[in-house]
N, C-alpha and C. Protein backbone atom coordinates (compact mmCIF):
# COMPACT_ATOMS: atom_id res chain seq x y z
N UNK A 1 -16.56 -14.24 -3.26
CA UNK A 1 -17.02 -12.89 -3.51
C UNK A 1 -16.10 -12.26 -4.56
N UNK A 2 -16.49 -11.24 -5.12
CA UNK A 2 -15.80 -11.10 -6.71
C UNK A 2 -15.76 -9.38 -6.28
N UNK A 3 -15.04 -8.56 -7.10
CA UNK A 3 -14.65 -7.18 -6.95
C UNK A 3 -15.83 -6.54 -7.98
N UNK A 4 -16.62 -6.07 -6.95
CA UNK A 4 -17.83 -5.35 -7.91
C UNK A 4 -17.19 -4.27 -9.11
N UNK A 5 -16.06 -3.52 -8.90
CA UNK A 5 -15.96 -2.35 -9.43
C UNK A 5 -14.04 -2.88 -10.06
N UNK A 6 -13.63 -3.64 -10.44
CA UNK A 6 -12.04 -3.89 -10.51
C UNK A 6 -11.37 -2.82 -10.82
N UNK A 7 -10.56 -2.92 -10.73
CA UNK A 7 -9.03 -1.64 -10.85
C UNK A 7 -8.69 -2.23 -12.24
N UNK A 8 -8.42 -1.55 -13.10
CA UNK A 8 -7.28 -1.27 -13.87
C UNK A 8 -6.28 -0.79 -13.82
N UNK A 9 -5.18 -1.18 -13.35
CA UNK A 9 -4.36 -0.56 -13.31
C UNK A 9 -3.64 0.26 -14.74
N UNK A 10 -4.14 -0.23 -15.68
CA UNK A 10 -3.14 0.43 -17.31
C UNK A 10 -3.57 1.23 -17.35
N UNK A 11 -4.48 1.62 -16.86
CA UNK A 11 -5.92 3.14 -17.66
C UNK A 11 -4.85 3.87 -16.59
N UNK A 12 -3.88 3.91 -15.96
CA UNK A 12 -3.23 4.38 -14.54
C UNK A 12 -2.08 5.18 -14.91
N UNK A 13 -1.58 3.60 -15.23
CA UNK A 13 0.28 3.64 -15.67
C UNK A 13 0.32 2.79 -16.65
N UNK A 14 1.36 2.89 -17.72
CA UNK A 14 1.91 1.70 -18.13
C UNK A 14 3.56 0.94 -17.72
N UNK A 15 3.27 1.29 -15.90
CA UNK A 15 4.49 1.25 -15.74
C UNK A 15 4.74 -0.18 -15.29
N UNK A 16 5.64 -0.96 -15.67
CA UNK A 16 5.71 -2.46 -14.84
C UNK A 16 5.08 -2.48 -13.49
N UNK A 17 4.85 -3.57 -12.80
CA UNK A 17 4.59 -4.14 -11.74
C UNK A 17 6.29 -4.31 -11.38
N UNK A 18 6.90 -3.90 -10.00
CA UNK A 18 7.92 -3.71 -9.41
C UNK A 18 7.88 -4.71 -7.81
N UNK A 19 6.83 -4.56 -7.36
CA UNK A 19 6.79 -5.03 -5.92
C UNK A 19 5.17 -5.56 -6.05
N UNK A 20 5.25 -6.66 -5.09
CA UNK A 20 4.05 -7.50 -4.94
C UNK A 20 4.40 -7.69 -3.41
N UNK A 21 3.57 -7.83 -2.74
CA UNK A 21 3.35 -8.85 -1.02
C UNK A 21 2.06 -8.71 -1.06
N UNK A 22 1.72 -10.19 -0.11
CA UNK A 22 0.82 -10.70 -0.56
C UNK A 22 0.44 -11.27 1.27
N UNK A 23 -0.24 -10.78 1.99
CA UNK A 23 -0.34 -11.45 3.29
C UNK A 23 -1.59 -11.69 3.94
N UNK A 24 -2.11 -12.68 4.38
CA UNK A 24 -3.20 -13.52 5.14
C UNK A 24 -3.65 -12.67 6.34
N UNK A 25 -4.77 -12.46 6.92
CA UNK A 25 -5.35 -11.76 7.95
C UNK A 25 -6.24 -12.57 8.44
N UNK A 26 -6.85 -13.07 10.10
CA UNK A 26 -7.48 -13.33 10.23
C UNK A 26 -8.93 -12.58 10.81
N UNK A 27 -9.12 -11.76 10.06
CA UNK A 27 -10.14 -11.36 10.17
C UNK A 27 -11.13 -10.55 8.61
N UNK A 28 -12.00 -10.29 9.15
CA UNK A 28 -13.31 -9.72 8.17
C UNK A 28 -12.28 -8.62 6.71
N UNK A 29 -13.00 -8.86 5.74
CA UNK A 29 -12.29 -7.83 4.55
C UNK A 29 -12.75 -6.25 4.93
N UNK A 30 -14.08 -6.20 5.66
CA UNK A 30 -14.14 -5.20 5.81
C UNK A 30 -13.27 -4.50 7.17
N UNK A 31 -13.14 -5.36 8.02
CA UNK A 31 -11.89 -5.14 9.59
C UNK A 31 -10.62 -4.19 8.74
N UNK A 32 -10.00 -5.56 7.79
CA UNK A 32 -8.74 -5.19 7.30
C UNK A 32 -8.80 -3.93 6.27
N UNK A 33 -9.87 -3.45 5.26
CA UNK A 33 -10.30 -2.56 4.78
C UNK A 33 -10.02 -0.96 5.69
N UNK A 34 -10.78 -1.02 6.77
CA UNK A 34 -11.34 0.16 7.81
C UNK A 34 -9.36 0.22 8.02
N UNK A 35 -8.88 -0.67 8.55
CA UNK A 35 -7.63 -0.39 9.01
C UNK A 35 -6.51 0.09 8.25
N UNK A 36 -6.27 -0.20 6.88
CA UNK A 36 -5.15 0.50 5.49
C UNK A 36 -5.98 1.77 4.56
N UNK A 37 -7.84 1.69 5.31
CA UNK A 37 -7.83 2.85 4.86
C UNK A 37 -7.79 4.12 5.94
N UNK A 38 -7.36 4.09 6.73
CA UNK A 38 -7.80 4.88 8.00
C UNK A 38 -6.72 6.03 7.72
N UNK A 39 -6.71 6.70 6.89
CA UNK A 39 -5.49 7.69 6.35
C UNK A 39 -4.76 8.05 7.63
N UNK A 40 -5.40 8.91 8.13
CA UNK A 40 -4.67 9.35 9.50
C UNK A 40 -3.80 8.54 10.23
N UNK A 41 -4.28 7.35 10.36
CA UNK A 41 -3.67 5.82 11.30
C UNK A 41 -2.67 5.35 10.91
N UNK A 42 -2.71 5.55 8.86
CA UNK A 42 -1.62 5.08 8.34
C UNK A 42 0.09 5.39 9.24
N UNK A 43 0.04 6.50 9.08
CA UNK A 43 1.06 6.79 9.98
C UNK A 43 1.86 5.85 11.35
N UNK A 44 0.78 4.97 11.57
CA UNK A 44 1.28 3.65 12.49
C UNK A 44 1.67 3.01 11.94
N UNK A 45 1.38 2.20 10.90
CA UNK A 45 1.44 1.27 10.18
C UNK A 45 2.85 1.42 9.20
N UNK A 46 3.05 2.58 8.78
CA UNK A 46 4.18 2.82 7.49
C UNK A 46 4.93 3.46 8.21
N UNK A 47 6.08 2.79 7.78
CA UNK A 47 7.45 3.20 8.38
C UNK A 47 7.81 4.41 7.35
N UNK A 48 8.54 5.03 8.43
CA UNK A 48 8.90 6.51 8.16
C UNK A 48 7.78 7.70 7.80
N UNK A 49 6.44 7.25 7.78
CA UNK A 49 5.57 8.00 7.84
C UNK A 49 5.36 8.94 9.09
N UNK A 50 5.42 10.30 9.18
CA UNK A 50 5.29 11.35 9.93
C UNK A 50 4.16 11.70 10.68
N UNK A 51 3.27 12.15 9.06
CA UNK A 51 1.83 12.92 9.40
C UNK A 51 1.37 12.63 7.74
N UNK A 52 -0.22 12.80 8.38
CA UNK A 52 -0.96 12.78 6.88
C UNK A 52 -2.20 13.76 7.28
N UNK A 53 -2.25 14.48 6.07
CA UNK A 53 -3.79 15.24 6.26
C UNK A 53 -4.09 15.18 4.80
N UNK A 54 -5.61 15.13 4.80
CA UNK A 54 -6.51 14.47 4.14
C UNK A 54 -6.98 16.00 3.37
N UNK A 55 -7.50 15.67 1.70
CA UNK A 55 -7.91 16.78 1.35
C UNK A 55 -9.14 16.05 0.20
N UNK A 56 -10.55 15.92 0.30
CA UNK A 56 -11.25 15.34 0.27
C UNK A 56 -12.03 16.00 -1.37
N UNK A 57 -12.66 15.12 -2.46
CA UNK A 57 -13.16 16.24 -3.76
C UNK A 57 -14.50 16.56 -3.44
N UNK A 58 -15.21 15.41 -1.99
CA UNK A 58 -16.48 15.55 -2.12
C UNK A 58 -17.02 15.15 -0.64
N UNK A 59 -17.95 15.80 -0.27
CA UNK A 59 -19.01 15.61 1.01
C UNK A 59 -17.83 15.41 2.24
N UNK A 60 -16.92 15.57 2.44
CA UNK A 60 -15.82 15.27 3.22
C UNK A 60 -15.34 13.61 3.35
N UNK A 61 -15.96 12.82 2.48
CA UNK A 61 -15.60 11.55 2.37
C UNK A 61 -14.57 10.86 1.44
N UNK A 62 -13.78 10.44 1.58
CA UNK A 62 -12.66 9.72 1.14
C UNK A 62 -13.21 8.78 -0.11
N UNK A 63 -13.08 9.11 -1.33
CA UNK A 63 -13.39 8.65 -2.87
C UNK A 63 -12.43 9.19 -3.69
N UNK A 64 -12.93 8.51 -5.20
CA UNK A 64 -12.42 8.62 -5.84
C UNK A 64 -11.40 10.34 -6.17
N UNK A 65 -10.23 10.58 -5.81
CA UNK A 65 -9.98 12.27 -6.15
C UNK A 65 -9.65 12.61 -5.15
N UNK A 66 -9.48 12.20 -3.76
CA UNK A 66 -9.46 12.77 -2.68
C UNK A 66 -7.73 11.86 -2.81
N UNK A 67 -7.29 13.07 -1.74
CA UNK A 67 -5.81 13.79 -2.08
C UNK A 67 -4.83 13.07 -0.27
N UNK A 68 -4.25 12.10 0.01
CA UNK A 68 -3.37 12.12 0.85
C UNK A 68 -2.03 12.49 1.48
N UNK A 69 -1.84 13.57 1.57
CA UNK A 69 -0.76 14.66 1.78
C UNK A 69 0.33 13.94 2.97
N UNK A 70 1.29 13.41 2.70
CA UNK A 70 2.01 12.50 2.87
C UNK A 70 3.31 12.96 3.95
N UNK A 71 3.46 13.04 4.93
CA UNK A 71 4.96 13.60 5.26
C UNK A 71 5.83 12.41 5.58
N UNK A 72 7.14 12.59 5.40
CA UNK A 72 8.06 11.50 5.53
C UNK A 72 9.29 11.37 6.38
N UNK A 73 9.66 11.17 7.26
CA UNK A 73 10.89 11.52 8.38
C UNK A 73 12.19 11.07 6.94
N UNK A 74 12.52 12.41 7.04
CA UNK A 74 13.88 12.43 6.38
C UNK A 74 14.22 12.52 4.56
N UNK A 75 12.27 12.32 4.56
CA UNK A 75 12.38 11.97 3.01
C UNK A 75 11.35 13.39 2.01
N UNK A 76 10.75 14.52 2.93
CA UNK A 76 10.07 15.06 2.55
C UNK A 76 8.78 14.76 2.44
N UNK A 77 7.61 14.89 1.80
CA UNK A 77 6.53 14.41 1.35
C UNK A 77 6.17 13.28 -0.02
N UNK A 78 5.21 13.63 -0.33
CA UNK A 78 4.44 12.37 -1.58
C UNK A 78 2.99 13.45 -1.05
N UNK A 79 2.28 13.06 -2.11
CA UNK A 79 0.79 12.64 -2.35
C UNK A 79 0.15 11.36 -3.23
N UNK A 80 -0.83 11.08 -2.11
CA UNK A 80 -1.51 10.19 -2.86
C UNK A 80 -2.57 10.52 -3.14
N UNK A 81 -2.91 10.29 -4.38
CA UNK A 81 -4.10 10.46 -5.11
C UNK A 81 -4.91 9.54 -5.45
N UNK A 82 -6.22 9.10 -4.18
CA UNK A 82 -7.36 8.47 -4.98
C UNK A 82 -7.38 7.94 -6.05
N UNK A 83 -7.39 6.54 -6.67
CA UNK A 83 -7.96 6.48 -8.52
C UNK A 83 -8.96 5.23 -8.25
N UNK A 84 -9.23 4.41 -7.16
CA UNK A 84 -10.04 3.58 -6.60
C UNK A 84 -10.38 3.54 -5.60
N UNK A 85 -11.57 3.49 -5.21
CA UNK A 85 -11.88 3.55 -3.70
C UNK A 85 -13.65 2.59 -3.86
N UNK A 86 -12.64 1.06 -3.03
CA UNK A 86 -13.81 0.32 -3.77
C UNK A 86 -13.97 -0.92 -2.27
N UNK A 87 -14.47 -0.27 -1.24
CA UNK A 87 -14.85 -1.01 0.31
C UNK A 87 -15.51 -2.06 0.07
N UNK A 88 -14.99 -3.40 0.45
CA UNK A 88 -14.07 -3.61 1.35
C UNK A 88 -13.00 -4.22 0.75
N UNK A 89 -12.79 -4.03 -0.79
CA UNK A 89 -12.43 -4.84 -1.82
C UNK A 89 -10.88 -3.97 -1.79
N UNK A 90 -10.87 -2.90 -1.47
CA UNK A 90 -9.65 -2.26 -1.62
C UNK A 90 -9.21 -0.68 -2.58
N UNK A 91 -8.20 -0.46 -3.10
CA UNK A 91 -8.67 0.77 -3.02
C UNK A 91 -6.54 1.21 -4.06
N UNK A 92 -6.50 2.06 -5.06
CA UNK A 92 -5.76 2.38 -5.31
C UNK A 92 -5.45 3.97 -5.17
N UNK A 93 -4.12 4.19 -5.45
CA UNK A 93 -3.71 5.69 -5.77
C UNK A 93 -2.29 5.46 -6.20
N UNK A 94 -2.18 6.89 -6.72
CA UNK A 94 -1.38 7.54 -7.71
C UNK A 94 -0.33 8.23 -5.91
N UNK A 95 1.53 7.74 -6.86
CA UNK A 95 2.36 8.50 -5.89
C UNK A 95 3.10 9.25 -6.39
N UNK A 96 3.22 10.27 -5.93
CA UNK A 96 3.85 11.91 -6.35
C UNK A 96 4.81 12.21 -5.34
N UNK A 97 5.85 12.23 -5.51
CA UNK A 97 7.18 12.73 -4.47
C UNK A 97 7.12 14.04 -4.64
N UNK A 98 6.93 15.15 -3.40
CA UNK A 98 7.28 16.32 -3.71
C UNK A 98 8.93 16.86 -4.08
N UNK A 99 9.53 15.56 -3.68
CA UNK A 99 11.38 15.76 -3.80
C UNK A 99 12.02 14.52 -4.94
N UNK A 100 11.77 14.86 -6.12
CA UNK A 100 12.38 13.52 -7.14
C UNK A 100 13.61 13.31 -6.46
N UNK A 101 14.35 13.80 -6.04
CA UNK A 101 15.54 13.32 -5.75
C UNK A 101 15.73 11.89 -4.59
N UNK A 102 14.84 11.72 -3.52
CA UNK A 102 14.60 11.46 -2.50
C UNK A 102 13.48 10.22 -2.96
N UNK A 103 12.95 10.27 -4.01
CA UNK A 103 11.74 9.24 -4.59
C UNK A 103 12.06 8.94 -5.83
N UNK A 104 13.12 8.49 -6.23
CA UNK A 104 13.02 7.90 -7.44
C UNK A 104 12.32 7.17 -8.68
N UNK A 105 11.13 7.30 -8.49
CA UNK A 105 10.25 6.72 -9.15
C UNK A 105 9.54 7.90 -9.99
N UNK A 106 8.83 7.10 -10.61
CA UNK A 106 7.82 8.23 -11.93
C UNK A 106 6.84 7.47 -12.30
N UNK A 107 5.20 7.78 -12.90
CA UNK A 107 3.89 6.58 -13.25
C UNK A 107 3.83 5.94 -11.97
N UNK A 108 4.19 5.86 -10.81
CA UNK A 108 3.59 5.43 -9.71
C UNK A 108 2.36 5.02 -9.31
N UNK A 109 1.85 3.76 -9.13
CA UNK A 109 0.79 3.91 -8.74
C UNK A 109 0.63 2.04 -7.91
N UNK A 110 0.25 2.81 -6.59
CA UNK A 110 -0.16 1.55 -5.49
C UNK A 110 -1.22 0.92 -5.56
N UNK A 111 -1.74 -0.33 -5.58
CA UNK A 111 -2.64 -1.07 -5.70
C UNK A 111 -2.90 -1.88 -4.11
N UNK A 112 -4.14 -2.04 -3.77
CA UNK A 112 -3.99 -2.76 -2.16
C UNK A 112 -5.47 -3.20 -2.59
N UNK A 113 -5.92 -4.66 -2.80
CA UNK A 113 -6.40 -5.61 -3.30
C UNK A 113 -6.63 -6.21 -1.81
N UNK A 114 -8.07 -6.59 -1.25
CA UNK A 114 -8.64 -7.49 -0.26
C UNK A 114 -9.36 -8.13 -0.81
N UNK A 115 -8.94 -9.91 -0.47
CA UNK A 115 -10.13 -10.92 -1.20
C UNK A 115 -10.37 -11.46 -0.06
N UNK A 116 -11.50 -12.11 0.47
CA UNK A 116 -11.95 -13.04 1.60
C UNK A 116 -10.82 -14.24 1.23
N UNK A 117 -10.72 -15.17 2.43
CA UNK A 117 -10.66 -16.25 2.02
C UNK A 117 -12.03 -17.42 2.69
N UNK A 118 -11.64 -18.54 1.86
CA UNK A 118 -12.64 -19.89 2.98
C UNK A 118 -12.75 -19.63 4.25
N UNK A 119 -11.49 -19.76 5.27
CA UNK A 119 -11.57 -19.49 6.98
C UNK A 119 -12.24 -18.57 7.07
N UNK A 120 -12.72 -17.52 6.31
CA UNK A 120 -13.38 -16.24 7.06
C UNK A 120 -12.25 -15.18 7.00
N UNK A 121 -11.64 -15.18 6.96
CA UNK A 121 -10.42 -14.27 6.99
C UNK A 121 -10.15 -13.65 5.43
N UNK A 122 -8.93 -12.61 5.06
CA UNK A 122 -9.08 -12.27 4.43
C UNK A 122 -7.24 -12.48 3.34
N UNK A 123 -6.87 -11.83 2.69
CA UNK A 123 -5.57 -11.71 1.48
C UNK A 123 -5.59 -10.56 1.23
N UNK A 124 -4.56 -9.70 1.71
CA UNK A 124 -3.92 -8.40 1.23
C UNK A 124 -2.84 -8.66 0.17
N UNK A 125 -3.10 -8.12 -1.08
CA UNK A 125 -2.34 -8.05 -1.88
C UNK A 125 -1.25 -6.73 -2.17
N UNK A 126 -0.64 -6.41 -1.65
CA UNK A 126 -0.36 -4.87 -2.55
C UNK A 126 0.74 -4.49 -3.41
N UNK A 127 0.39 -4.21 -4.27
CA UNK A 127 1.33 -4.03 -5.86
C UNK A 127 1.72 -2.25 -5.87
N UNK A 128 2.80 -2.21 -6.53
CA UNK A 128 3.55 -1.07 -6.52
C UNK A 128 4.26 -1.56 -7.95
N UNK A 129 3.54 -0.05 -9.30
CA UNK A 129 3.63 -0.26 -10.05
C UNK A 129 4.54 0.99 -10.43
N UNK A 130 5.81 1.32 -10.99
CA UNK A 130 6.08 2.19 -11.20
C UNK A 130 7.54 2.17 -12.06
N UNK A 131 7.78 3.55 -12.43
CA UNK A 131 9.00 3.30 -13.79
C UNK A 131 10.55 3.90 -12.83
N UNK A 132 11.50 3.92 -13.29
CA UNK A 132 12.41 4.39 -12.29
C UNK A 132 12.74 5.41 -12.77
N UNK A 133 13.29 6.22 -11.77
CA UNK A 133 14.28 8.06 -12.34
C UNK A 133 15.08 7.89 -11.92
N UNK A 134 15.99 8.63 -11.97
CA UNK A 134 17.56 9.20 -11.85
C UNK A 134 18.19 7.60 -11.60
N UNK A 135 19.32 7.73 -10.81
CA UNK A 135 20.26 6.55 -10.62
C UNK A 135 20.69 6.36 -9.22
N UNK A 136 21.51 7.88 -8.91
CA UNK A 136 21.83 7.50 -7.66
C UNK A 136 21.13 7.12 -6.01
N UNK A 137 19.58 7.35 -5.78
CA UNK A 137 18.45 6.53 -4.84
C UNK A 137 18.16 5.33 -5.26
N UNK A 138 18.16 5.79 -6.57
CA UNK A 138 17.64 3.71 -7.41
C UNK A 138 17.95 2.80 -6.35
N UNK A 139 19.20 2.68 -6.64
CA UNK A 139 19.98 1.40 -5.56
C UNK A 139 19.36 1.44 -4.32
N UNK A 140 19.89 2.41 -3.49
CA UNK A 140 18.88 2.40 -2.29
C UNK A 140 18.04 1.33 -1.70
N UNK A 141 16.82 2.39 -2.69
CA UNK A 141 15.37 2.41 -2.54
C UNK A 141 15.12 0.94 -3.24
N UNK A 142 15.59 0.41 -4.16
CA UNK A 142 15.51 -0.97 -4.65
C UNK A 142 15.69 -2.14 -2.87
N UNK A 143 16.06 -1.65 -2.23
CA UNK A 143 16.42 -2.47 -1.09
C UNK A 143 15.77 -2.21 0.13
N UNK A 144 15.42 -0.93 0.10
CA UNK A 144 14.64 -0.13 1.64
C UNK A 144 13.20 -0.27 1.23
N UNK A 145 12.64 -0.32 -0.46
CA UNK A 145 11.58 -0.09 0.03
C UNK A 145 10.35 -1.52 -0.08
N UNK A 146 10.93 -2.24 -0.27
CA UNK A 146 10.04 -4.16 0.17
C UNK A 146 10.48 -4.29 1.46
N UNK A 147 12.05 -3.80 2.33
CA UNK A 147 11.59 -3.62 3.79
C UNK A 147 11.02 -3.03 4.21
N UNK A 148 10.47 -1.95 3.83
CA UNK A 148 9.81 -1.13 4.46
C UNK A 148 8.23 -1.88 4.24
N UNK A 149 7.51 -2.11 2.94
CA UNK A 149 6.15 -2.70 2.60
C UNK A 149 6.11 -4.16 3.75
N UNK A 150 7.58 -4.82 4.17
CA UNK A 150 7.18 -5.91 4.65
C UNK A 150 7.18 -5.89 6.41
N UNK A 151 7.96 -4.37 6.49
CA UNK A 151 7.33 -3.72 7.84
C UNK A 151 6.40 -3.08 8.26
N UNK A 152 5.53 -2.74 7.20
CA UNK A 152 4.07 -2.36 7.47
C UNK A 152 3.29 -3.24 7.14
N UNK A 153 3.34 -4.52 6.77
CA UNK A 153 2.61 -5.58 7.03
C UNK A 153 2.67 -5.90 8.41
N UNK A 154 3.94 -6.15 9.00
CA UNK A 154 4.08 -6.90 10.15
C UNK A 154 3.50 -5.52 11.40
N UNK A 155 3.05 -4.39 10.69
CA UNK A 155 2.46 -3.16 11.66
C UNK A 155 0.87 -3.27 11.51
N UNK A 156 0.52 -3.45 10.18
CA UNK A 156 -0.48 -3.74 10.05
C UNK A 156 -1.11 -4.72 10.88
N UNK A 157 -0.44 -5.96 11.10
CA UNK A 157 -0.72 -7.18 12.29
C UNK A 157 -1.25 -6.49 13.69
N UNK A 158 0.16 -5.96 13.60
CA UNK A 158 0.13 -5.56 15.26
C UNK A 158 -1.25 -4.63 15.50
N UNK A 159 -1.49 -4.05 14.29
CA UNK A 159 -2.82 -3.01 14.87
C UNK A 159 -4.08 -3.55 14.77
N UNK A 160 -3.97 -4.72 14.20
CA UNK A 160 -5.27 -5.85 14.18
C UNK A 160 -5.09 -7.19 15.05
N UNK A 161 -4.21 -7.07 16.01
CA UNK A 161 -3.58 -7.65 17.34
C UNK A 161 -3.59 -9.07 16.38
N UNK A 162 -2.84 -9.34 15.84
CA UNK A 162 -2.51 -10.62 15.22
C UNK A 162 -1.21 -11.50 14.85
N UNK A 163 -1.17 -12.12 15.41
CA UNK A 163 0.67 -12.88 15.58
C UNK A 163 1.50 -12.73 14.45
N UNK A 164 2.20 -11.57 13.94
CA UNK A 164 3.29 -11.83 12.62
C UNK A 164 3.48 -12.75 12.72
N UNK A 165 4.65 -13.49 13.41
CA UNK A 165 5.70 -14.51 12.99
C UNK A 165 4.64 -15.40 12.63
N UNK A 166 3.25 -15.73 13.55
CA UNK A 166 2.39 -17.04 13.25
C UNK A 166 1.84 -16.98 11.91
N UNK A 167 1.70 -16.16 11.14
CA UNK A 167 0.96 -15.45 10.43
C UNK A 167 1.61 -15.07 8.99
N UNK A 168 2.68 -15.45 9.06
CA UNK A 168 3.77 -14.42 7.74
C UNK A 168 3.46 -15.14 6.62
N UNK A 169 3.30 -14.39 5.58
CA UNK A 169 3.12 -14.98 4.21
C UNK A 169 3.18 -13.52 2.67
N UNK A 170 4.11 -13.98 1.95
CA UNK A 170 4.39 -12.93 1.10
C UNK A 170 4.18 -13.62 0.03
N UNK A 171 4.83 -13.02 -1.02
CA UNK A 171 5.65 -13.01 -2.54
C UNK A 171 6.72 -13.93 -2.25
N UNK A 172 7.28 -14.91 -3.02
CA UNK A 172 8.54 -15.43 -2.67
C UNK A 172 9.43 -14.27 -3.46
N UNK A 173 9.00 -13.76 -4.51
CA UNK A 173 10.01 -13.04 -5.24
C UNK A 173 10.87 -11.36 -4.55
N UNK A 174 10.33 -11.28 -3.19
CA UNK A 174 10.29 -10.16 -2.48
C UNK A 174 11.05 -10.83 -1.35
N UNK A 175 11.06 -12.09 -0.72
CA UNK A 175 10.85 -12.08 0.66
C UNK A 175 11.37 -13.51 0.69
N UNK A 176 12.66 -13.54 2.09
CA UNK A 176 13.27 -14.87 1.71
C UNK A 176 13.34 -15.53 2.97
N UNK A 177 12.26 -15.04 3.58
CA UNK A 177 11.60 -16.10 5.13
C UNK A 177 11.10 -17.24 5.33
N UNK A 178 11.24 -17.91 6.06
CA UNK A 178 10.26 -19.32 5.74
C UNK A 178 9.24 -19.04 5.65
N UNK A 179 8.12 -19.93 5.26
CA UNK A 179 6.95 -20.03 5.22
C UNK A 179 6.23 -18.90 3.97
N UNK A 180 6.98 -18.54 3.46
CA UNK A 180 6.76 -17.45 2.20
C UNK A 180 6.37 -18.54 0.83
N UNK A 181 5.54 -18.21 0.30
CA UNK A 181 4.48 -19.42 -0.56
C UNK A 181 5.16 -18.47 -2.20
């Protein structure tokens, strides 16, 4: 199956590609779809995520423009901003720190890519494309935040009742576990 509608990401940012993970699901694209888009739910899934409320451009449905108001334990907010919204194929947005200091980044923009595979099951890809600011979070956040993407994978599992450890598969360039391809 092929991505009816693809992302561009350049028309976005022209900011490098920074972070990639890349992980196996056994179940439907549309299962794993319903579950990373479930804004509200996110909050299970992403570490240090608080609360999210939703601010929608049209019919109260989640598309292209519609606004994810982000809270963060310790870190302030973000918004995400809609720029793809393409079921069950996946879905991008734009990230906005309400506190630069606390989010070091700038041209932000998340990519979360679902392809089927053969078994029936599916490949979460998600890319985090963005330029860096200031200096002193840089360091940090260069280290907290692929643990953090590779702890909301292993949350993501758990909320689609599916064995991490049996199950783990990334980026090697992120992630220095066995079984990482």
């Amino acid at each position: 199956m092929t991505i009816s509608t693809p992302f561009d990401v350049m028309q976005h940012t022209r900011a490098p590609l920074r972070l990639e993970l890349t992980a196996r699901f056994h179940v439907s694209p549309q299962k794993l779809f319903d579950t990373v888009s479930d804004h509200h739910a996110v909050a299970n899934w992403v570490p240090l995520m608080r609360a999210v409320a939703m601010e929608h451009k049209s019919n109260g449905q989640c598309d292209v423009g519609s606004i994810r108001h982000c809270s963060l334990h310790g870190m302030g907010g973000i918004d995400e901003t809609i720029l793809w919204w393409n079921p069950p194929h996946g879905y991008a947005f734009r990230v906005e720190a309400k506190s630069k200091m606390m989010m070091p980044t700038r041209d932000h923009v998340s990519v979360m890519l679902i392809v089927p595979t053969a078994d029936g099951g599916c490949e979460l890809t998600w890319r985090h494309h963005f330029n860096w600011r200031g200096f002193f979070m840089r360091h940090m956040t260069a280290v907290m935040f692929p643990m953090m993407m590779r702890s909301a994978l292993a949350n993501i599992r758990k909320e689609l009742g599916e064995d991490c450890a049996a199950n783990h598969a990334c980026a090697a360039s992120t992630c220095q576990k066995a079984g990482c391809k």
